[in-house]
PDB file of N, CA and C in Angstrom:
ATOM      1  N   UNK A   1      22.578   4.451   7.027  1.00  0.00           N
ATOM      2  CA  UNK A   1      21.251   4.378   6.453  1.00  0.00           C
ATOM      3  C   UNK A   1      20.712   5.789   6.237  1.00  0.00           C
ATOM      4  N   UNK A   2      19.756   5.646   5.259  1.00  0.00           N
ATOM      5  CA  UNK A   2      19.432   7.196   4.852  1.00  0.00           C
ATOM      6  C   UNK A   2      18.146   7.510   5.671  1.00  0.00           C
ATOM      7  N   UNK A   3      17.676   9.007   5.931  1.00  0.00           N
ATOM      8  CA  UNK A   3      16.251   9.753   6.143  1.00  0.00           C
ATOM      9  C   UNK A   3      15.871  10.271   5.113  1.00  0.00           C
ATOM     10  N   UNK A   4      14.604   9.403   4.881  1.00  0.00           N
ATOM     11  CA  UNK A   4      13.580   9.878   4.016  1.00  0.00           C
ATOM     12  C   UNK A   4      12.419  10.326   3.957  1.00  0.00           C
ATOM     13  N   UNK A   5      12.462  11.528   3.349  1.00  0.00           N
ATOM     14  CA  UNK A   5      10.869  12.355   3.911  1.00  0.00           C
ATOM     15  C   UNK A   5      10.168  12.168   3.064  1.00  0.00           C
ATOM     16  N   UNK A   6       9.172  11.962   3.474  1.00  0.00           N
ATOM     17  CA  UNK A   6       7.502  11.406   2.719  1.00  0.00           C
ATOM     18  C   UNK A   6       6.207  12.296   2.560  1.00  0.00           C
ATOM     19  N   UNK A   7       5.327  12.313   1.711  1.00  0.00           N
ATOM     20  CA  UNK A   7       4.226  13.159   1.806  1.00  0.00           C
ATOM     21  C   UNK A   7       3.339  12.052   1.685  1.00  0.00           C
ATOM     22  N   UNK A   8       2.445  11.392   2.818  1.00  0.00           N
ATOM     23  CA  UNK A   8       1.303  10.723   3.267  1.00  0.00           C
ATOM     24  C   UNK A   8       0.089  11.390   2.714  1.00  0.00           C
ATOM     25  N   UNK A   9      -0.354  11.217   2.031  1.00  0.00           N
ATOM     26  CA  UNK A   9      -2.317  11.521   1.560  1.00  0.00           C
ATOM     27  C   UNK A   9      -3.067  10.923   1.836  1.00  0.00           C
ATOM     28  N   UNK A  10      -4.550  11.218   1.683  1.00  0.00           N
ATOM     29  CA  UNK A  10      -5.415   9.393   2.037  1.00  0.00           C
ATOM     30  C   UNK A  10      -5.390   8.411   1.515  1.00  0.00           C
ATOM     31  N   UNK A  11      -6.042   7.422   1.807  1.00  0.00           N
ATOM     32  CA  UNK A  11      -5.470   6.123   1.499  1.00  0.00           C
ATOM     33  C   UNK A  11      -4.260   5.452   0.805  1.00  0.00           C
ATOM     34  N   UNK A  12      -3.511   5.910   2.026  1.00  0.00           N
ATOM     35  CA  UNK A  12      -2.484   5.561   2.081  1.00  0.00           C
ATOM     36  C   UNK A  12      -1.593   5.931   0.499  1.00  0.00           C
ATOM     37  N   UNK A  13      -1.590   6.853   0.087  1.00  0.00           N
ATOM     38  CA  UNK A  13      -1.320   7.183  -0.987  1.00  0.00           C
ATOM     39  C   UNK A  13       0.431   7.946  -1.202  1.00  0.00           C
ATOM     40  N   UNK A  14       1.372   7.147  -0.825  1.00  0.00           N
ATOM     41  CA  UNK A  14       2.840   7.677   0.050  1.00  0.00           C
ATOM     42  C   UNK A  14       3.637   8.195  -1.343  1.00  0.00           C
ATOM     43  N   UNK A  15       4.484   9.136  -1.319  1.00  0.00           N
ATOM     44  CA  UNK A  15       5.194   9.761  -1.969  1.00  0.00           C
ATOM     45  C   UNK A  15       6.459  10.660  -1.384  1.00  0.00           C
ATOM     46  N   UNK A  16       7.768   9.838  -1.910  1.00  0.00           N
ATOM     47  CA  UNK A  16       9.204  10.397  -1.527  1.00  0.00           C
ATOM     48  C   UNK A  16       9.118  11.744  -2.035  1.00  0.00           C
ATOM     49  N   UNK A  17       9.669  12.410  -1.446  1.00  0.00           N
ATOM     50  CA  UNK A  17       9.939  13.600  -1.471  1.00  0.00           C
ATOM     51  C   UNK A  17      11.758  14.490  -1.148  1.00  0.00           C
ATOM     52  N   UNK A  18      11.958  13.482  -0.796  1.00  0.00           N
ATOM     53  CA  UNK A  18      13.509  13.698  -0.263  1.00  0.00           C
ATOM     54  C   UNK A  18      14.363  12.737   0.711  1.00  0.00           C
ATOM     55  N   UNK A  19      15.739  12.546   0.262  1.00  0.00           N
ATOM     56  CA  UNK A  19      16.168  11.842   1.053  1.00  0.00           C
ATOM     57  C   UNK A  19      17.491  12.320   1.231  1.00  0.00           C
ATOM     58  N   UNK A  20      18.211  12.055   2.565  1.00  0.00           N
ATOM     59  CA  UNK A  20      19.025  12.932   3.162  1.00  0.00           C
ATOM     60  C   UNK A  20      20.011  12.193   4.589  1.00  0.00           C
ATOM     61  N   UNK A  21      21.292  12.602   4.513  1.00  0.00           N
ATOM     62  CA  UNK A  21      22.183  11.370   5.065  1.00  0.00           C
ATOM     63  C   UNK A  21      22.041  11.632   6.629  1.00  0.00           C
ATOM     64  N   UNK A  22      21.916  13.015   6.821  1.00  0.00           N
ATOM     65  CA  UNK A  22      21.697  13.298   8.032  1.00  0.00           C
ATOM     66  C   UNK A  22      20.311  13.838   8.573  1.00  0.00           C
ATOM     67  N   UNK A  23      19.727  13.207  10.043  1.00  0.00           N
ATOM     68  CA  UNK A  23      18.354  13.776  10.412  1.00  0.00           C
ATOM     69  C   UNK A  23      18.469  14.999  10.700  1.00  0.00           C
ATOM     70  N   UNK A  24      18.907  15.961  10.602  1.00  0.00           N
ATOM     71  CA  UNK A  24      18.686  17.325  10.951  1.00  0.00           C
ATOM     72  C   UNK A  24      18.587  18.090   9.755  1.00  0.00           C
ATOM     73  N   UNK A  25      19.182  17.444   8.400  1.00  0.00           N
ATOM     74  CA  UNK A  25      18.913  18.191   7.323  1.00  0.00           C
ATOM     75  C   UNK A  25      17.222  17.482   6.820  1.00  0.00           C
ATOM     76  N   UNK A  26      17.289  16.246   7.409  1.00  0.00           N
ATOM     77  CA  UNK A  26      15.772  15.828   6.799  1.00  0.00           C
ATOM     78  C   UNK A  26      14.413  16.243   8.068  1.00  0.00           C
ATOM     79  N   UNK A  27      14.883  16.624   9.523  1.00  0.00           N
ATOM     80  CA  UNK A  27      14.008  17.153   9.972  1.00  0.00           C
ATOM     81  C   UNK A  27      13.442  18.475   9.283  1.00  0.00           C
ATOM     82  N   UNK A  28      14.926  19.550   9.312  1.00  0.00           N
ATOM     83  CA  UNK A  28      14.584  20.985   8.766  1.00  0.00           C
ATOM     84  C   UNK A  28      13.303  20.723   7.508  1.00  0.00           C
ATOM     85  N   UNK A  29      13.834  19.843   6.490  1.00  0.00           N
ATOM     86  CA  UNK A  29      13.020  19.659   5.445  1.00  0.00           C
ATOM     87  C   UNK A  29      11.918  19.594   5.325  1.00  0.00           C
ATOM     88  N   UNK A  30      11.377  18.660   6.389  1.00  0.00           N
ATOM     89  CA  UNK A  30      10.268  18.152   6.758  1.00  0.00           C
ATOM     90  C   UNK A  30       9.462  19.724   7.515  1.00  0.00           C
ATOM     91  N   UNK A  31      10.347  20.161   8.386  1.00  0.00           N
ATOM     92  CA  UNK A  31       9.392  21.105   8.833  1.00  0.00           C
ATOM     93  C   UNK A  31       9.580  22.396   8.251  1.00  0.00           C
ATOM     94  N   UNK A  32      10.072  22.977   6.841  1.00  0.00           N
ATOM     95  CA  UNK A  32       9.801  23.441   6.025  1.00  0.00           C
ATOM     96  C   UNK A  32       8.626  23.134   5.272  1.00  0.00           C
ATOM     97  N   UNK A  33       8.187  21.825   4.849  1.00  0.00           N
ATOM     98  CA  UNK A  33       7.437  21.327   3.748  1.00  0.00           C
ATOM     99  C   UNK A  33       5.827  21.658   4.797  1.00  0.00           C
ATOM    100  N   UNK A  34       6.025  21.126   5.948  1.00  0.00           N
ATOM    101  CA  UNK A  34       4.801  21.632   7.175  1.00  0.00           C
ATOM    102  C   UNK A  34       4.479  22.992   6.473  1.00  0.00           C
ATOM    103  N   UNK A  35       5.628  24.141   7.003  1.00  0.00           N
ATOM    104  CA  UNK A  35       5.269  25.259   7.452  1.00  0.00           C
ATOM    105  C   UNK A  35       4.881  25.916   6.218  1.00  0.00           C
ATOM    106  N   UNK A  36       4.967  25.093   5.073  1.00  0.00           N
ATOM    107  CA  UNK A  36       4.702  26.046   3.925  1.00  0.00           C
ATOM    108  C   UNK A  36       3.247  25.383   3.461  1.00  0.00           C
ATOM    109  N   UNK A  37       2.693  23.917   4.080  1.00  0.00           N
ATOM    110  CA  UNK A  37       1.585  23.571   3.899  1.00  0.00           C
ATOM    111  C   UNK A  37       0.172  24.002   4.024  1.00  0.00           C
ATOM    112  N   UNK A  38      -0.780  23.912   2.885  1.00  0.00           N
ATOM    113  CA  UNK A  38      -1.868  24.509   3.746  1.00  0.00           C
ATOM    114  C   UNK A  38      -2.796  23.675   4.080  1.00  0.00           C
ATOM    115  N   UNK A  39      -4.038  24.474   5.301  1.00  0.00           N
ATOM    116  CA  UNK A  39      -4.585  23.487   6.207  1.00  0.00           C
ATOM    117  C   UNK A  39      -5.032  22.164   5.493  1.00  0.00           C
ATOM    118  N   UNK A  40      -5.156  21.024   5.755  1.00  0.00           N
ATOM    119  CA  UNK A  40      -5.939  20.146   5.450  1.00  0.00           C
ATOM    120  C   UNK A  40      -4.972  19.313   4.295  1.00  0.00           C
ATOM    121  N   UNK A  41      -3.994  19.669   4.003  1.00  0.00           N
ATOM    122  CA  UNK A  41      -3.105  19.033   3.228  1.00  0.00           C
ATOM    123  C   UNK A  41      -2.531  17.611   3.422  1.00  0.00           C
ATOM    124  N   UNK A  42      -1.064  16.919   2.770  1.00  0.00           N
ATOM    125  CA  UNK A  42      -0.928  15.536   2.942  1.00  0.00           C
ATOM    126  C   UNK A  42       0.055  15.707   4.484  1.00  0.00           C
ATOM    127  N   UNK A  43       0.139  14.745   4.736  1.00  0.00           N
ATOM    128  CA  UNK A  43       1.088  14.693   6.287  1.00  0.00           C
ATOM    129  C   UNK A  43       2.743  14.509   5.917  1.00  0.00           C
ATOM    130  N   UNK A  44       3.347  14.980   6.713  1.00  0.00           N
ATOM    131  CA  UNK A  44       4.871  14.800   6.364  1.00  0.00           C
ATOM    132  C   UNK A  44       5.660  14.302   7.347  1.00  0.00           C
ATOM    133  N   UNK A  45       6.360  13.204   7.097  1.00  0.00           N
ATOM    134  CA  UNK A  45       6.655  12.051   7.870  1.00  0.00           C
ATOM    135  C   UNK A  45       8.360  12.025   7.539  1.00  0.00           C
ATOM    136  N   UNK A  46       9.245  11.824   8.249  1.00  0.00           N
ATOM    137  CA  UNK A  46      10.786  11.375   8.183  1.00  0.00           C
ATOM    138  C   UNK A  46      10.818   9.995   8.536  1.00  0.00           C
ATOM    139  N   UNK A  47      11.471   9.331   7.584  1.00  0.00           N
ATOM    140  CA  UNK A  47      11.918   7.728   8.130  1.00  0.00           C
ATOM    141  C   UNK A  47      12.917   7.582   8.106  1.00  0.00           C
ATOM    142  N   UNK A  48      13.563   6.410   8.901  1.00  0.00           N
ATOM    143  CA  UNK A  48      14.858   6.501   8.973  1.00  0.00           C
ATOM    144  C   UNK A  48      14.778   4.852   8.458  1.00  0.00           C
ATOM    145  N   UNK A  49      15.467   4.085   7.103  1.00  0.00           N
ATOM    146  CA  UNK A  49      15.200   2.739   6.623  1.00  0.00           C
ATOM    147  C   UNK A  49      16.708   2.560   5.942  1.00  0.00           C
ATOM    148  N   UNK A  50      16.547   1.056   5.527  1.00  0.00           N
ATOM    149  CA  UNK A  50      17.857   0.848   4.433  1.00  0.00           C
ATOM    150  C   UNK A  50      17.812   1.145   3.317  1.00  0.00           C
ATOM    151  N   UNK A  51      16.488   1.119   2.966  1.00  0.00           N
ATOM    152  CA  UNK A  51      15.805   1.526   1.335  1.00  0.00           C
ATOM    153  C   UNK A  51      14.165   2.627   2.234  1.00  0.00           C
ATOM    154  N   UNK A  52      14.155   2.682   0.400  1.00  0.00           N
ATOM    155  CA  UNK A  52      12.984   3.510   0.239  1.00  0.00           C
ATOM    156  C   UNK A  52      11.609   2.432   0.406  1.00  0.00           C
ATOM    157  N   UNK A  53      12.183   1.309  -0.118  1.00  0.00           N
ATOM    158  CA  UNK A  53      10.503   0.080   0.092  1.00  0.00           C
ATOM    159  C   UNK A  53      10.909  -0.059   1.455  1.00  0.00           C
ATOM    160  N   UNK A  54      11.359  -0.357   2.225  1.00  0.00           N
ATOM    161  CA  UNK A  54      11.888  -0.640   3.472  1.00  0.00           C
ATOM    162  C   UNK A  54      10.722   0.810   4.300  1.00  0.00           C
ATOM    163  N   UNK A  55      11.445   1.784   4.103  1.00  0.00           N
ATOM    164  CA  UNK A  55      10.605   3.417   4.945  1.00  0.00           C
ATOM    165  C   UNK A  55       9.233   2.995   4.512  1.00  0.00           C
ATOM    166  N   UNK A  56       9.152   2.771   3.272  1.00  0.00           N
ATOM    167  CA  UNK A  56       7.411   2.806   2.947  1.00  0.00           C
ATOM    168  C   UNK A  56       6.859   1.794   3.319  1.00  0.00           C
ATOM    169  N   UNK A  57       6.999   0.316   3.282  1.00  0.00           N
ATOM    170  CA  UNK A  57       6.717  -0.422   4.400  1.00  0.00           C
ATOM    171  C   UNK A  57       5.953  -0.046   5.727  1.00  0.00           C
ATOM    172  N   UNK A  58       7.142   0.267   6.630  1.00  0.00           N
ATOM    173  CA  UNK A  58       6.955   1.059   7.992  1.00  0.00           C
ATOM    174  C   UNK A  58       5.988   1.942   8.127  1.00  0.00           C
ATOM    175  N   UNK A  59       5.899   2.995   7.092  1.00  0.00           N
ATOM    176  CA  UNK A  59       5.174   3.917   6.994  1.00  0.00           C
ATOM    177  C   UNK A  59       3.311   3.092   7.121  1.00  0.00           C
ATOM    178  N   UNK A  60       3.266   2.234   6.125  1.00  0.00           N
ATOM    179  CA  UNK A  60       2.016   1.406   6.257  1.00  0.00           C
ATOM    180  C   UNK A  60       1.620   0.590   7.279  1.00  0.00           C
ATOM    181  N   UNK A  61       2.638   0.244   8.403  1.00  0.00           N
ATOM    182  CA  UNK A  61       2.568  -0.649   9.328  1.00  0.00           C
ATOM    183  C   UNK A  61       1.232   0.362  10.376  1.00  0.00           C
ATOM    184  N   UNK A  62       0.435  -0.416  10.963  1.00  0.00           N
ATOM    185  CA  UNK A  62      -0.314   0.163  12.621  1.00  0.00           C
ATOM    186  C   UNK A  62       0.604  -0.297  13.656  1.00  0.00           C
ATOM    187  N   UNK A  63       1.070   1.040  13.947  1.00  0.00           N
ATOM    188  CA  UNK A  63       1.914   0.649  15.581  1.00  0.00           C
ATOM    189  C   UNK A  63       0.525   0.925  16.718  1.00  0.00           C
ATOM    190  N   UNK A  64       1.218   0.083  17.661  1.00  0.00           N
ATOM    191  CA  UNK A  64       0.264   0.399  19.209  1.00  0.00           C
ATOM    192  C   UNK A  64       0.539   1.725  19.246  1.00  0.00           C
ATOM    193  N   UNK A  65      -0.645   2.107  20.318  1.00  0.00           N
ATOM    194  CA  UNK A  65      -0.138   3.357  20.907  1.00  0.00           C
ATOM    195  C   UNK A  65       0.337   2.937  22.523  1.00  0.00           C
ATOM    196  N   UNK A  66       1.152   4.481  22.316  1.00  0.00           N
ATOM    197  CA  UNK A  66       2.172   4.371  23.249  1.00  0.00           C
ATOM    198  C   UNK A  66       1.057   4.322  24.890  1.00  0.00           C
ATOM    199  N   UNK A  67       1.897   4.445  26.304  1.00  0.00           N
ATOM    200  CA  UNK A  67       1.217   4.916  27.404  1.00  0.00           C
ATOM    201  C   UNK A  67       0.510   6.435  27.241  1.00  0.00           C
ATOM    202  N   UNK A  68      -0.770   5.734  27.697  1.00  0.00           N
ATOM    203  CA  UNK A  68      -1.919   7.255  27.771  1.00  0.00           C
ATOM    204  C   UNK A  68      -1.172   8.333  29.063  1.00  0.00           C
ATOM    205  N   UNK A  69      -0.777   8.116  30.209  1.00  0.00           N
ATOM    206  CA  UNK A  69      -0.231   8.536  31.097  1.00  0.00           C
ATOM    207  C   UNK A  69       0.447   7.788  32.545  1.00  0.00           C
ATOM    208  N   UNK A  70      -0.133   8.280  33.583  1.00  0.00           N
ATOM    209  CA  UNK A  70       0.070   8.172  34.947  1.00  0.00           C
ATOM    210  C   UNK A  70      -0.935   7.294  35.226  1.00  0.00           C
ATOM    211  N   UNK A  71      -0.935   5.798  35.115  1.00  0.00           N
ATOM    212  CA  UNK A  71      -1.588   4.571  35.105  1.00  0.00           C
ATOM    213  C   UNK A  71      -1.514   4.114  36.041  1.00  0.00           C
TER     214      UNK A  71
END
């Protein structure tokens, strides 16, 4: 399955940007596309899906949040 990096805007406004067989070439990517971003810009997200509707899907889903801490 492929990693696909995304540029997130508001409302929900998702756009591929790259896709890539291995996560270390689509992390680097991703945190290239960060480091060259400026403040206040879209968010950059890696998915890992079978397809591209599949990542973007996910991408729209609300997950829980995880444990706050030492509960």
């Amino acid at each position: 399955m492929p990693y696909f990096v995304f540029s997130i805007q508001p409302f929900a406004r998702i756009r591929k940007l790259a896709e890539f067989t291995t996560f270390k070439d689509a992390s680097a990517h991703a945190k290239a596309l960060r480091a060259a971003q400026v403040e206040g810009g879209a968010r950059i997200k890696v998915m890992f899906a079978e397809s591209e509707q599949l990542a973007e899907d996910l991408l729209c889903q609300i997950r829980e949040p995880g444990p706050a801490g030492d509960d």
